[in-house]
N, C-alpha and C. Protein backbone atom coordinates (compact mmCIF):
# COMPACT_ATOMS: atom_id res chain seq x y z
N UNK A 1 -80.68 28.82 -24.74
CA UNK A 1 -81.59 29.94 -24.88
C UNK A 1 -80.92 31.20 -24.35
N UNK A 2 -80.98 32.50 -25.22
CA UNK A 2 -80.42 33.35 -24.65
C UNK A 2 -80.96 34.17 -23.87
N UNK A 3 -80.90 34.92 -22.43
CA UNK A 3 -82.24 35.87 -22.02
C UNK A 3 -83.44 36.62 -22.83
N UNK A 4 -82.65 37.27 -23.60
CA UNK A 4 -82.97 38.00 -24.67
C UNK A 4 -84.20 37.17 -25.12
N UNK A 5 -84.43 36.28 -25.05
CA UNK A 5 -85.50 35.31 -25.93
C UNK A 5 -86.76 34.99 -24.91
N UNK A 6 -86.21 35.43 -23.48
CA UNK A 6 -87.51 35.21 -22.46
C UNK A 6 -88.51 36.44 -22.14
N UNK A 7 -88.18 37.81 -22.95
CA UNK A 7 -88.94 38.83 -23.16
C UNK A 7 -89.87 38.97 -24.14
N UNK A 8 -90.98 38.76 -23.27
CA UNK A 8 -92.17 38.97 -24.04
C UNK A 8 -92.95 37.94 -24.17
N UNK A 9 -92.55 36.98 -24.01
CA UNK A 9 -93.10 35.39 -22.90
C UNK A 9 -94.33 35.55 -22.27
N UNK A 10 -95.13 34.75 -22.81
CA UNK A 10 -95.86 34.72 -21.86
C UNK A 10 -96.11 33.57 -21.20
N UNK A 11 -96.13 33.79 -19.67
CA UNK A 11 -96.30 33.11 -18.44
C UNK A 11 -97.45 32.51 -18.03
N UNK A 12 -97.69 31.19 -17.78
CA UNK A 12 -98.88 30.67 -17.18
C UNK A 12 -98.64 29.68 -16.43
N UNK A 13 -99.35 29.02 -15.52
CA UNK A 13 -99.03 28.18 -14.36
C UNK A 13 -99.57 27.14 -15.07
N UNK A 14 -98.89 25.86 -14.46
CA UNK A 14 -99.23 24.58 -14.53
C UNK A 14 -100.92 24.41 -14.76
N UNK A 15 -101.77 24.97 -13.90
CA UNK A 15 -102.99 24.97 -14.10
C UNK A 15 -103.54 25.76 -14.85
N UNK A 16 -102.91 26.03 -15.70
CA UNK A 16 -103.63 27.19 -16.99
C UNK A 16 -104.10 28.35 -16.71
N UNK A 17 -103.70 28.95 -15.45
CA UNK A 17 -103.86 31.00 -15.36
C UNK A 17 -102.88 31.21 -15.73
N UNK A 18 -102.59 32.55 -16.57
CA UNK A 18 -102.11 33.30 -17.00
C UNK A 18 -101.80 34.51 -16.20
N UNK A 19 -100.42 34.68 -15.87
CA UNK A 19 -100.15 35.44 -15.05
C UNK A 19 -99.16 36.67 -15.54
N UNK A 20 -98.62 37.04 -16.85
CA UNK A 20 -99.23 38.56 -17.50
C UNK A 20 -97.70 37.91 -18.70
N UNK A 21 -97.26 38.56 -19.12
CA UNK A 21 -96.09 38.67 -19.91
C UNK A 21 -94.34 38.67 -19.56
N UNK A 22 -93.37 38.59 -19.62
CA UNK A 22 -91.60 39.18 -19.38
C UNK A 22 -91.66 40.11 -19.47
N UNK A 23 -91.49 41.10 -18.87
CA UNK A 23 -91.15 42.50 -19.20
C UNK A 23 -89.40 42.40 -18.91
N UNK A 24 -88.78 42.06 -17.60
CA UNK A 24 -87.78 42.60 -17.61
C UNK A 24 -87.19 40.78 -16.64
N UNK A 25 -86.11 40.99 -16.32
CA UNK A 25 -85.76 39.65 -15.35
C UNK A 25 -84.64 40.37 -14.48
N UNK A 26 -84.32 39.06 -13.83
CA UNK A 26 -83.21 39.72 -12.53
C UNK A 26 -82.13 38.51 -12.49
N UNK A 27 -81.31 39.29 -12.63
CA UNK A 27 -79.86 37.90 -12.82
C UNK A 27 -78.92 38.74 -11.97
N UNK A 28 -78.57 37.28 -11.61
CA UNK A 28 -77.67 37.20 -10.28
C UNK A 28 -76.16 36.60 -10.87
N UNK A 29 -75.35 37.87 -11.12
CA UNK A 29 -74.36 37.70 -12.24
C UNK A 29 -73.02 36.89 -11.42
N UNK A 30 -73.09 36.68 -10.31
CA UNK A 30 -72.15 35.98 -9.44
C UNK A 30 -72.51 34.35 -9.64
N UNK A 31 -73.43 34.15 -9.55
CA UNK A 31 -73.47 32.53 -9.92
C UNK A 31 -74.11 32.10 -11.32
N UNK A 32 -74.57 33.27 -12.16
CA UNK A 32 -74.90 33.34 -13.28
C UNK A 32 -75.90 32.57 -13.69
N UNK A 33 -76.87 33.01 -12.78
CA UNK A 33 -78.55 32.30 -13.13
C UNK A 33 -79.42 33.28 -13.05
N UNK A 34 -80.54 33.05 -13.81
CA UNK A 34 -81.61 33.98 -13.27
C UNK A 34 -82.41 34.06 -12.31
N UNK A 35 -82.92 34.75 -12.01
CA UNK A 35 -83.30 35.00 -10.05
C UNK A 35 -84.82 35.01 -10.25
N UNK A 36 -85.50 36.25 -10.94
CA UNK A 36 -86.41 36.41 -11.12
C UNK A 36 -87.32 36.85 -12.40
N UNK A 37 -88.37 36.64 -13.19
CA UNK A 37 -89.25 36.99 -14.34
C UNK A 37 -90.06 37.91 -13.85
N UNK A 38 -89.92 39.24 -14.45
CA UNK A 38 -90.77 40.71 -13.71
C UNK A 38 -92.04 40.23 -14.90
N UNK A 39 -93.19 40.86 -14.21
CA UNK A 39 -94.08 40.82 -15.42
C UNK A 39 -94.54 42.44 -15.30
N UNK A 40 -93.36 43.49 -14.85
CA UNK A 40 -93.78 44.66 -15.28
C UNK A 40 -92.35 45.36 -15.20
N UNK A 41 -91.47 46.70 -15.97
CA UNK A 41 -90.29 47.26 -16.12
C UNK A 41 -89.64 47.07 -14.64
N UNK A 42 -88.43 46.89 -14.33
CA UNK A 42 -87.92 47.21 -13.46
C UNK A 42 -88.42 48.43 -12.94
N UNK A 43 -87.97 49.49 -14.04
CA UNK A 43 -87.81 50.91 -13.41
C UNK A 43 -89.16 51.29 -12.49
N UNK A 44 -90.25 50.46 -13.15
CA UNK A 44 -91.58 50.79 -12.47
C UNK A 44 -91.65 50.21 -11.16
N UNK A 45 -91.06 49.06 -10.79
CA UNK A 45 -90.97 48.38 -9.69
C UNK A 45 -90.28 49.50 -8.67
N UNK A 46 -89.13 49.52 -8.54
CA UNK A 46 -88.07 50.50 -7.93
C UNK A 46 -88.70 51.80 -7.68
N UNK A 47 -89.49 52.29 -8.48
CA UNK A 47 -90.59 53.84 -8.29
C UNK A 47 -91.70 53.78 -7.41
N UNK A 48 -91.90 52.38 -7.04
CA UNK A 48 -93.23 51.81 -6.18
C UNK A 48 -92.71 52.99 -4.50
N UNK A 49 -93.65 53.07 -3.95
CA UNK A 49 -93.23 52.87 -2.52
C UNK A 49 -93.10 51.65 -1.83
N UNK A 50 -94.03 50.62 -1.90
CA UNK A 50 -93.46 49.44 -1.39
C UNK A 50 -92.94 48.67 -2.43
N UNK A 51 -91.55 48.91 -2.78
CA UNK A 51 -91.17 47.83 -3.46
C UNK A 51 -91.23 46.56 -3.44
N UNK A 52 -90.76 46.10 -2.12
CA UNK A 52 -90.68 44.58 -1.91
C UNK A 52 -91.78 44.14 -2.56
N UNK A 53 -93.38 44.55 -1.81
CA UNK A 53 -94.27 43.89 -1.64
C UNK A 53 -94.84 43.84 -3.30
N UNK A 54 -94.56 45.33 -3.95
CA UNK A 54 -94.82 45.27 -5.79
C UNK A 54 -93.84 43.70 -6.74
N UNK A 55 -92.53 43.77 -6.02
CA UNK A 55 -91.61 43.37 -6.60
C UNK A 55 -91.90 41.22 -6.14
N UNK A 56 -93.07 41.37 -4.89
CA UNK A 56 -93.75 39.77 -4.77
C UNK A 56 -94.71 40.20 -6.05
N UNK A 57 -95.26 40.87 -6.39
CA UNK A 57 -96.60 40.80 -6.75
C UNK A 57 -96.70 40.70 -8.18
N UNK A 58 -95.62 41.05 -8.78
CA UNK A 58 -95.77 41.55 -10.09
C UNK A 58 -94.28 41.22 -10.64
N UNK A 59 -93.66 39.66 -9.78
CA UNK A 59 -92.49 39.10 -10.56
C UNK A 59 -92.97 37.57 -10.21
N UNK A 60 -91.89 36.65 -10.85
CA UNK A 60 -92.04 35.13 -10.50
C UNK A 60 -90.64 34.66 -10.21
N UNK A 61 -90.55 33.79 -9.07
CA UNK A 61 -89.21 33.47 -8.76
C UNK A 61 -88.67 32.28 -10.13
N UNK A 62 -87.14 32.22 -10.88
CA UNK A 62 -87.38 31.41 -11.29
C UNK A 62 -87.60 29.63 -11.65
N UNK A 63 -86.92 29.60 -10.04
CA UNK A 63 -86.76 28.14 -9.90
C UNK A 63 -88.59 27.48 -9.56
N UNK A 64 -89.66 28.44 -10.11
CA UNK A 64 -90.60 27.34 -10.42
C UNK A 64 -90.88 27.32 -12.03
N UNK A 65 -90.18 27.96 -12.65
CA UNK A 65 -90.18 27.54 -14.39
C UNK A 65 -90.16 26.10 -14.60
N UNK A 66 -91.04 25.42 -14.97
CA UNK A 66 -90.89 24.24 -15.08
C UNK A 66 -90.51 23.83 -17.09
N UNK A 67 -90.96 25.01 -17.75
CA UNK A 67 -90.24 24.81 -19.69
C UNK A 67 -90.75 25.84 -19.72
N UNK A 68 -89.69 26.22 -21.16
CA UNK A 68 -90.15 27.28 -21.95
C UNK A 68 -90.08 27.02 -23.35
N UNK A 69 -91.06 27.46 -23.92
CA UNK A 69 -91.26 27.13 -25.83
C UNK A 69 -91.80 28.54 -25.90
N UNK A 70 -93.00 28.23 -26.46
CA UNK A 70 -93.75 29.80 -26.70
C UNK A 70 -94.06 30.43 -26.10
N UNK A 71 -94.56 29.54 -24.55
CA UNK A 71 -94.81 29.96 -23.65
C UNK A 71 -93.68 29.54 -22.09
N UNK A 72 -93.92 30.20 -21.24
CA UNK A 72 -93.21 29.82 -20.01
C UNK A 72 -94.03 29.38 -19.01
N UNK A 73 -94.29 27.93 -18.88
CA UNK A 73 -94.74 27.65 -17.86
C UNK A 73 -94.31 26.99 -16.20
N UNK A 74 -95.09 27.91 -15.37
CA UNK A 74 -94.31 27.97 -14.09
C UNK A 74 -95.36 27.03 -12.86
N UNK A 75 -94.65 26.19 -12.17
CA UNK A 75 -95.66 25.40 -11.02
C UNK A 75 -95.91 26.53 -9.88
N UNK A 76 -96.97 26.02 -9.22
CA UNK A 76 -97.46 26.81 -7.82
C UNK A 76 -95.85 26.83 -6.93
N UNK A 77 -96.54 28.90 -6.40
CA UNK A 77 -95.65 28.89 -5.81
C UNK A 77 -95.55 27.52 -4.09
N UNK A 78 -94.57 27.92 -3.41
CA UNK A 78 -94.94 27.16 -2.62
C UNK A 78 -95.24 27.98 -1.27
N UNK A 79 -96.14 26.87 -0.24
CA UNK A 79 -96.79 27.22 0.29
C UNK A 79 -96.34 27.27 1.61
């Protein structure tokens, strides 16, 4: 699958909420995986004043992707 193909995805958890669309992702070009699924532009994230706390709120880490087809579904974060 190429990145390119995980924009515009939409995201829902194991338990069937829906938690918004791909807008943008975050790759970590040194070990060449993806890091994170934004469900809003980068650029909008980075313009926040609290980034961090926008950049928990409104991305998904990706090591809880559990498949992707039409949709991307992701398990609870952990606790």
């Amino acid at each position: 699958m190429l990145v390119s193909d995980l924009y515009g995805k939409q995201i829902i958890t194991t338990a069937g909420n829906r938690l918004g669309i791909v807008e943008d992702v975050i790759i970590d070009f040194e070990d060449g995986v993806i890091v994170r699924l934004l469900l809003t532009k980068f650029e909008e994230l980075t313009k926040a004043e609290n980034t961090r706390e926008m950049m928990r709120r409104h991305s998904v880490n990706f090591d809880r992707v559990k498949s992707i087809t039409e949709t991307i579904v992701v398990g609870q974060p952990p606790k």
